[in-house]
Protein backbone atom coordinates (compact mmCIF):
# COMPACT_ATOMS: atom_id res chain seq x y z
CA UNK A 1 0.00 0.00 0.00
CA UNK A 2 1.30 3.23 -1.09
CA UNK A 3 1.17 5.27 2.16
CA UNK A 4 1.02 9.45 2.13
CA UNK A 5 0.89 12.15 4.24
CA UNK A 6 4.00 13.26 7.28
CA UNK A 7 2.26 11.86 10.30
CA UNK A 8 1.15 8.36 8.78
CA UNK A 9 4.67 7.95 7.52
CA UNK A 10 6.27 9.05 10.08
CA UNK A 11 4.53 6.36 12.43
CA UNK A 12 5.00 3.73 9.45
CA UNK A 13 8.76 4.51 9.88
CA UNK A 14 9.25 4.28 13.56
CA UNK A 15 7.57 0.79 13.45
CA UNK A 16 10.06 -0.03 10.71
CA UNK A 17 7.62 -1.02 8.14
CA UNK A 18 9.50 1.49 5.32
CA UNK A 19 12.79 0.95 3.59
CA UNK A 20 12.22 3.48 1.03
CA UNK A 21 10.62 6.87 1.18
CA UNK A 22 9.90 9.17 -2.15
CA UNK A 23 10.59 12.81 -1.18
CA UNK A 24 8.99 15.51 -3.54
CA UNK A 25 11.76 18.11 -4.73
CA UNK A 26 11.58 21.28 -2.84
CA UNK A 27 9.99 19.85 0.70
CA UNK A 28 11.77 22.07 3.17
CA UNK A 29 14.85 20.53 4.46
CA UNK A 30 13.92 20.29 8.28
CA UNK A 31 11.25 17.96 7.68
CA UNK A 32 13.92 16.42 4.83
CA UNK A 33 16.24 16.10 8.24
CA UNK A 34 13.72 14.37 10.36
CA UNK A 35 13.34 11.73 7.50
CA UNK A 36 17.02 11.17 6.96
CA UNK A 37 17.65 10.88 11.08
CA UNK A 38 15.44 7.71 10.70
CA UNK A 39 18.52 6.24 8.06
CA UNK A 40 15.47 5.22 5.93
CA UNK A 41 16.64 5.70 2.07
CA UNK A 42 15.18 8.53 0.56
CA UNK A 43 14.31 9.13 -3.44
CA UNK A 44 13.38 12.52 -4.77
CA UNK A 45 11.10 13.08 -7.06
CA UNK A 46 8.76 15.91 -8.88
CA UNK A 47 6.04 16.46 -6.73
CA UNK A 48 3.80 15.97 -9.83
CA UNK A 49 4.92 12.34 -9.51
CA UNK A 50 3.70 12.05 -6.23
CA UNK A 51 0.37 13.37 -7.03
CA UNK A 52 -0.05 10.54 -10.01
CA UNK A 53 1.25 7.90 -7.70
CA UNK A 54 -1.15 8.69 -4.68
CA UNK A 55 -4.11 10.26 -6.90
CA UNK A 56 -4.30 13.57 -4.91
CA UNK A 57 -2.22 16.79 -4.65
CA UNK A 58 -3.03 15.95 -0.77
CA UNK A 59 0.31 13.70 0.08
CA UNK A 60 2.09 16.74 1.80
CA UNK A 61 5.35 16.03 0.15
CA UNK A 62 5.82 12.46 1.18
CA UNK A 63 5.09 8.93 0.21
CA UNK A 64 6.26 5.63 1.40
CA UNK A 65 5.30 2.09 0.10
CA UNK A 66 4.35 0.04 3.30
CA UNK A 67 2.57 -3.42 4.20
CA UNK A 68 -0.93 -3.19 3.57
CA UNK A 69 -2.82 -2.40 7.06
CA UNK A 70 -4.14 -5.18 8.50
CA UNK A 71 -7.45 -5.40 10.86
CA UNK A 72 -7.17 -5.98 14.61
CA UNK A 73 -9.24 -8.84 16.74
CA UNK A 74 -11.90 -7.62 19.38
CA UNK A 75 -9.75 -9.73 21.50
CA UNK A 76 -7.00 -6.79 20.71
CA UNK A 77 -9.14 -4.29 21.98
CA UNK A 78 -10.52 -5.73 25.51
CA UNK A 79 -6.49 -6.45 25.81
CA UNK A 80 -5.26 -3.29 25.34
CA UNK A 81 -7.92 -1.95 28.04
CA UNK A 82 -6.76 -4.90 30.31
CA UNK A 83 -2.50 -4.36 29.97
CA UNK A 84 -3.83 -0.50 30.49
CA UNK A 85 -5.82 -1.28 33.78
CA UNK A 86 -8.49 0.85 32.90
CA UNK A 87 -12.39 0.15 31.57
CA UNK A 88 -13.15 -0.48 28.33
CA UNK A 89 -13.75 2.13 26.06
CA UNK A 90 -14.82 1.05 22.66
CA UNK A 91 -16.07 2.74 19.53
CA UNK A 92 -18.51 0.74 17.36
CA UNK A 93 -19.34 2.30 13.96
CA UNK A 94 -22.59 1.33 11.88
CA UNK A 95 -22.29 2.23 8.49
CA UNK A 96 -19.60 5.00 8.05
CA UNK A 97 -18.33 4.05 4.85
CA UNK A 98 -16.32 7.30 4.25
CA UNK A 99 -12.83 7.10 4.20
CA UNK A 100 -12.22 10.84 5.66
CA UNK A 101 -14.87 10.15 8.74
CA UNK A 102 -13.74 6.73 9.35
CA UNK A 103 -9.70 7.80 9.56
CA UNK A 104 -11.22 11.14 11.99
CA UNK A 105 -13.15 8.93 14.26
CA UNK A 106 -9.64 6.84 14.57
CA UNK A 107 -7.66 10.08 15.23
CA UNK A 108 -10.63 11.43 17.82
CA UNK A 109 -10.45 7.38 19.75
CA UNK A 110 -6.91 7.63 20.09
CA UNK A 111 -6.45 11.29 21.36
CA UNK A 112 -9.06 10.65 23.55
CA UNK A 113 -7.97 7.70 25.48
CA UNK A 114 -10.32 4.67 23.80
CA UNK A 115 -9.21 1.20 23.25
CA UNK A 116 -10.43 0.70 19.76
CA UNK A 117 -12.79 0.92 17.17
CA UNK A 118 -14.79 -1.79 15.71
CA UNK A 119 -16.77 -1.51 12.22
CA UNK A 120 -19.08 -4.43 10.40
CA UNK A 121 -17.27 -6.08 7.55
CA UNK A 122 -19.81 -5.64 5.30
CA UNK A 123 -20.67 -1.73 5.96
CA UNK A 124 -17.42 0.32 6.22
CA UNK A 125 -15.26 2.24 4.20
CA UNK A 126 -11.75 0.00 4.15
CA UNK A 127 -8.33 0.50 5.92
CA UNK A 128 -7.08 2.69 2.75
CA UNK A 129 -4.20 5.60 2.53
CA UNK A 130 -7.35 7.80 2.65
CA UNK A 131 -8.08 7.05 6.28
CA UNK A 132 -4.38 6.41 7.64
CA UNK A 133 -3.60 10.14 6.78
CA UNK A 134 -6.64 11.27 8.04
CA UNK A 135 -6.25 9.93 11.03
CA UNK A 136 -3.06 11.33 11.10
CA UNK A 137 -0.97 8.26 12.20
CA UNK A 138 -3.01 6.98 14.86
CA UNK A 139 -3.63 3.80 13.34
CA UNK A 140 0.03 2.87 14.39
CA UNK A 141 -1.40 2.38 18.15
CA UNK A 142 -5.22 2.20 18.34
CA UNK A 143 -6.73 -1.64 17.12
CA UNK A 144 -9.60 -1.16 14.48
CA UNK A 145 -11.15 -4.16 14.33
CA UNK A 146 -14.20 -5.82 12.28
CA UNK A 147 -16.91 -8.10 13.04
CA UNK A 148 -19.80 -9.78 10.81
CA UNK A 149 -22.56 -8.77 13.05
CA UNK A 150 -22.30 -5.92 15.08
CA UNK A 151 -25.51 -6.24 16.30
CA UNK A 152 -24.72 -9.71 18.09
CA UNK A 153 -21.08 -8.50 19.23
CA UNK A 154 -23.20 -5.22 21.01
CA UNK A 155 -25.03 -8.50 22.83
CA UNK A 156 -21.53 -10.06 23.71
CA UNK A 157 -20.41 -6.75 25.02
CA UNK A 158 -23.02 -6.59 27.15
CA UNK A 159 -22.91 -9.64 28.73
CA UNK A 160 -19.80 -8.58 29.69
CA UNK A 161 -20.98 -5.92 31.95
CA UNK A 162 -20.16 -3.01 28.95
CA UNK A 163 -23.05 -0.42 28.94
CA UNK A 164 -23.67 -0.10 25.24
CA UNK A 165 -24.99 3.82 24.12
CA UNK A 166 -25.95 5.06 20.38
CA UNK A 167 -25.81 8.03 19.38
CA UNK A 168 -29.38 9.39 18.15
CA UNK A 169 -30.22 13.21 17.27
CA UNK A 170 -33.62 12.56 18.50
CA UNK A 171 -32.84 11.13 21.79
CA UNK A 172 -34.38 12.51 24.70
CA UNK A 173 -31.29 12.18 26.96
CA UNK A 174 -28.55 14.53 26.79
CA UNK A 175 -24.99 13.13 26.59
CA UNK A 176 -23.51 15.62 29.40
CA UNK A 177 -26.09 14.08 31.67
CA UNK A 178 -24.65 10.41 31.35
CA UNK A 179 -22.50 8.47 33.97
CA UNK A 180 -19.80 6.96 31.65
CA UNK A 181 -17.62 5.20 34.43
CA UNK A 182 -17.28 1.55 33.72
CA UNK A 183 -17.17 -0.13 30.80
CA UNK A 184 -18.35 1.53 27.89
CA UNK A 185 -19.25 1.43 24.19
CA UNK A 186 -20.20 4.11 21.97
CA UNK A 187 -22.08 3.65 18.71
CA UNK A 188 -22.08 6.18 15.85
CA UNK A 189 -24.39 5.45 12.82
CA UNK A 190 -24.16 6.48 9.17
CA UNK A 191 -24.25 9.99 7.80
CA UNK A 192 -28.40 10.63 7.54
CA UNK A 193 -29.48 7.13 8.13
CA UNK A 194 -27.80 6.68 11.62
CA UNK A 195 -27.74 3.18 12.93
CA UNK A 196 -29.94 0.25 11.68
CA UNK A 197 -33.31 -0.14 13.38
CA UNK A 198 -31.81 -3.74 14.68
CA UNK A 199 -29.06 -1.95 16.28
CA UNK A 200 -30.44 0.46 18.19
CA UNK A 201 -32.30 -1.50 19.98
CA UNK A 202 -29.61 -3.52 21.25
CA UNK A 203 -28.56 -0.51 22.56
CA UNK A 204 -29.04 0.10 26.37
CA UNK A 205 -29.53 3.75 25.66
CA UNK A 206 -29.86 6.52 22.98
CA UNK A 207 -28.06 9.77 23.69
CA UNK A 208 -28.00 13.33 21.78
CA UNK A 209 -25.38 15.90 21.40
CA UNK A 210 -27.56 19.39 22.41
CA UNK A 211 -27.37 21.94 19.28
CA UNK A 212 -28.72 25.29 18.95
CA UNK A 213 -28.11 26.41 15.25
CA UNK A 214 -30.08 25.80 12.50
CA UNK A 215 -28.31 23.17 11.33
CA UNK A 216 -29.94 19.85 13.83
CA UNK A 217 -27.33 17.61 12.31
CA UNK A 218 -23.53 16.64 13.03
CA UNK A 219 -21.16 15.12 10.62
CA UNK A 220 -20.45 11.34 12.06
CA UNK A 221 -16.96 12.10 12.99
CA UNK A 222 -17.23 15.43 14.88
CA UNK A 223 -20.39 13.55 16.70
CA UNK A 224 -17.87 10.61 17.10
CA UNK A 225 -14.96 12.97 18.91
CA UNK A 226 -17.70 15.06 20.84
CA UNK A 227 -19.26 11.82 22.33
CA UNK A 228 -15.97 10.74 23.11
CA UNK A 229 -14.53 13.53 25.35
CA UNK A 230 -18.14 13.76 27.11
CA UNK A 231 -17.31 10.18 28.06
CA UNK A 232 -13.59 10.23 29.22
CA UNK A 233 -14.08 13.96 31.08
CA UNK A 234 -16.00 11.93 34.06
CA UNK A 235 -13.46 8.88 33.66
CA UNK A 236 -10.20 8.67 35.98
């Protein structure tokens, strides 16, 4: 997989999964200095190269051809919120299939302190270049995992003592009003549809973000990172 954008390499090289990085000509040479201190081999090129190779004019200057990026277990998850000591915190996405939200909602789970996200096979938007840069290199440490059924892993979870909320414009109850200590999961639905009817109502609550423009919607991933800080503020 062709991999672009500064932060997503940069991560890609400090796991060593680069021996070759294409530079474009005229990149300034401090960031040209913080590639070379890695002693990964680097190839300049015209930047209009670059741009052919990845498709967009949005690589930043950089490129790097890596291992494709390979899914996570559940298991990965609930162990990374084990070796951490703390309760789970788990993003569960129903339908976001576009590659910009799905690689923000990765960026926004890892800043924020959650142990993963999990998406259905069948209804996502794939581990691509698109959502590595977007999330900005944070798929070097945060599991994204899939599952066929989401709705019957929410039912797992749950036996498990995780309290499972979706997020709902409609919903009557107000996310700042929720008690998010112990084990948590956090569903975000498509853009417009939301979540599936079968979904929500494995859910053990609906919640709503409060707005007060015009505008009654949020996009997924702005929801996504907005749900998430409301439920590590009241987390130690």
């Amino acid at each position: 997989m062709l991999l672009y954008g500064r932060n997503p390499v940069l991560e890609a090289l400090q796991d060593g999964r680069v021996s070759e990085v294409l530079v474009a000509r005229g990149v300034e040479e401090a960031f040209v200095a913080q590639l070379k201190a890695t002693g990964v081999r680097l190839r300049f090129a015209p930047r209009i190269e670059l741009d052919q190779l990845a498709g967009t004019t949005q690589h930043q200057g950089v490129m790097a051809e890596v291992e494709d990026m390979a899914w996570a277990d559940v298991d990965d998850i609930l162990a990374l919120a084990e070796e951490r000591g703390e309760d789970l915190l788990i993003v569960l996405l129903d339908g976001i299939t576009d590659p910009r939200n799905f690689g923000a909602i990765i960026r926004s789970a890892e800043v924020l302190g959650a142990h993963g996200v999990v998406v259905e096979e069948r209804r996502s938007a794939p581990l691509s270049p698109v959502v590595a840069k977007t999330a900005a290199g944070a798929t070097s440490y945060l599991p994204v995992a899939q599952t066929k059924n989401l709705p019957r892993l929410i039912e797992q979870l749950k036996q498990e003592n995780v309290w499972v909320y979706g997020a709902a414009g409609e919903a009557a109850e107000d996310v700042r009003r929720i008690d998010f200590s112990g084990k948590v999961a956090l569903v975000i639905g498509a853009e417009g549809e939301g979540m599936r009817r079968l979904v929500r109502e494995k859910c053990d609550a609906l919640v709503s973000i409060p707005v007060r423009g015009r505008v009654q919607s949020l996009n997924a991933s702005v929801a996504a990172g907005i749900l998430l800080f409301e439920a590590t503020r009241g987390r130690a």
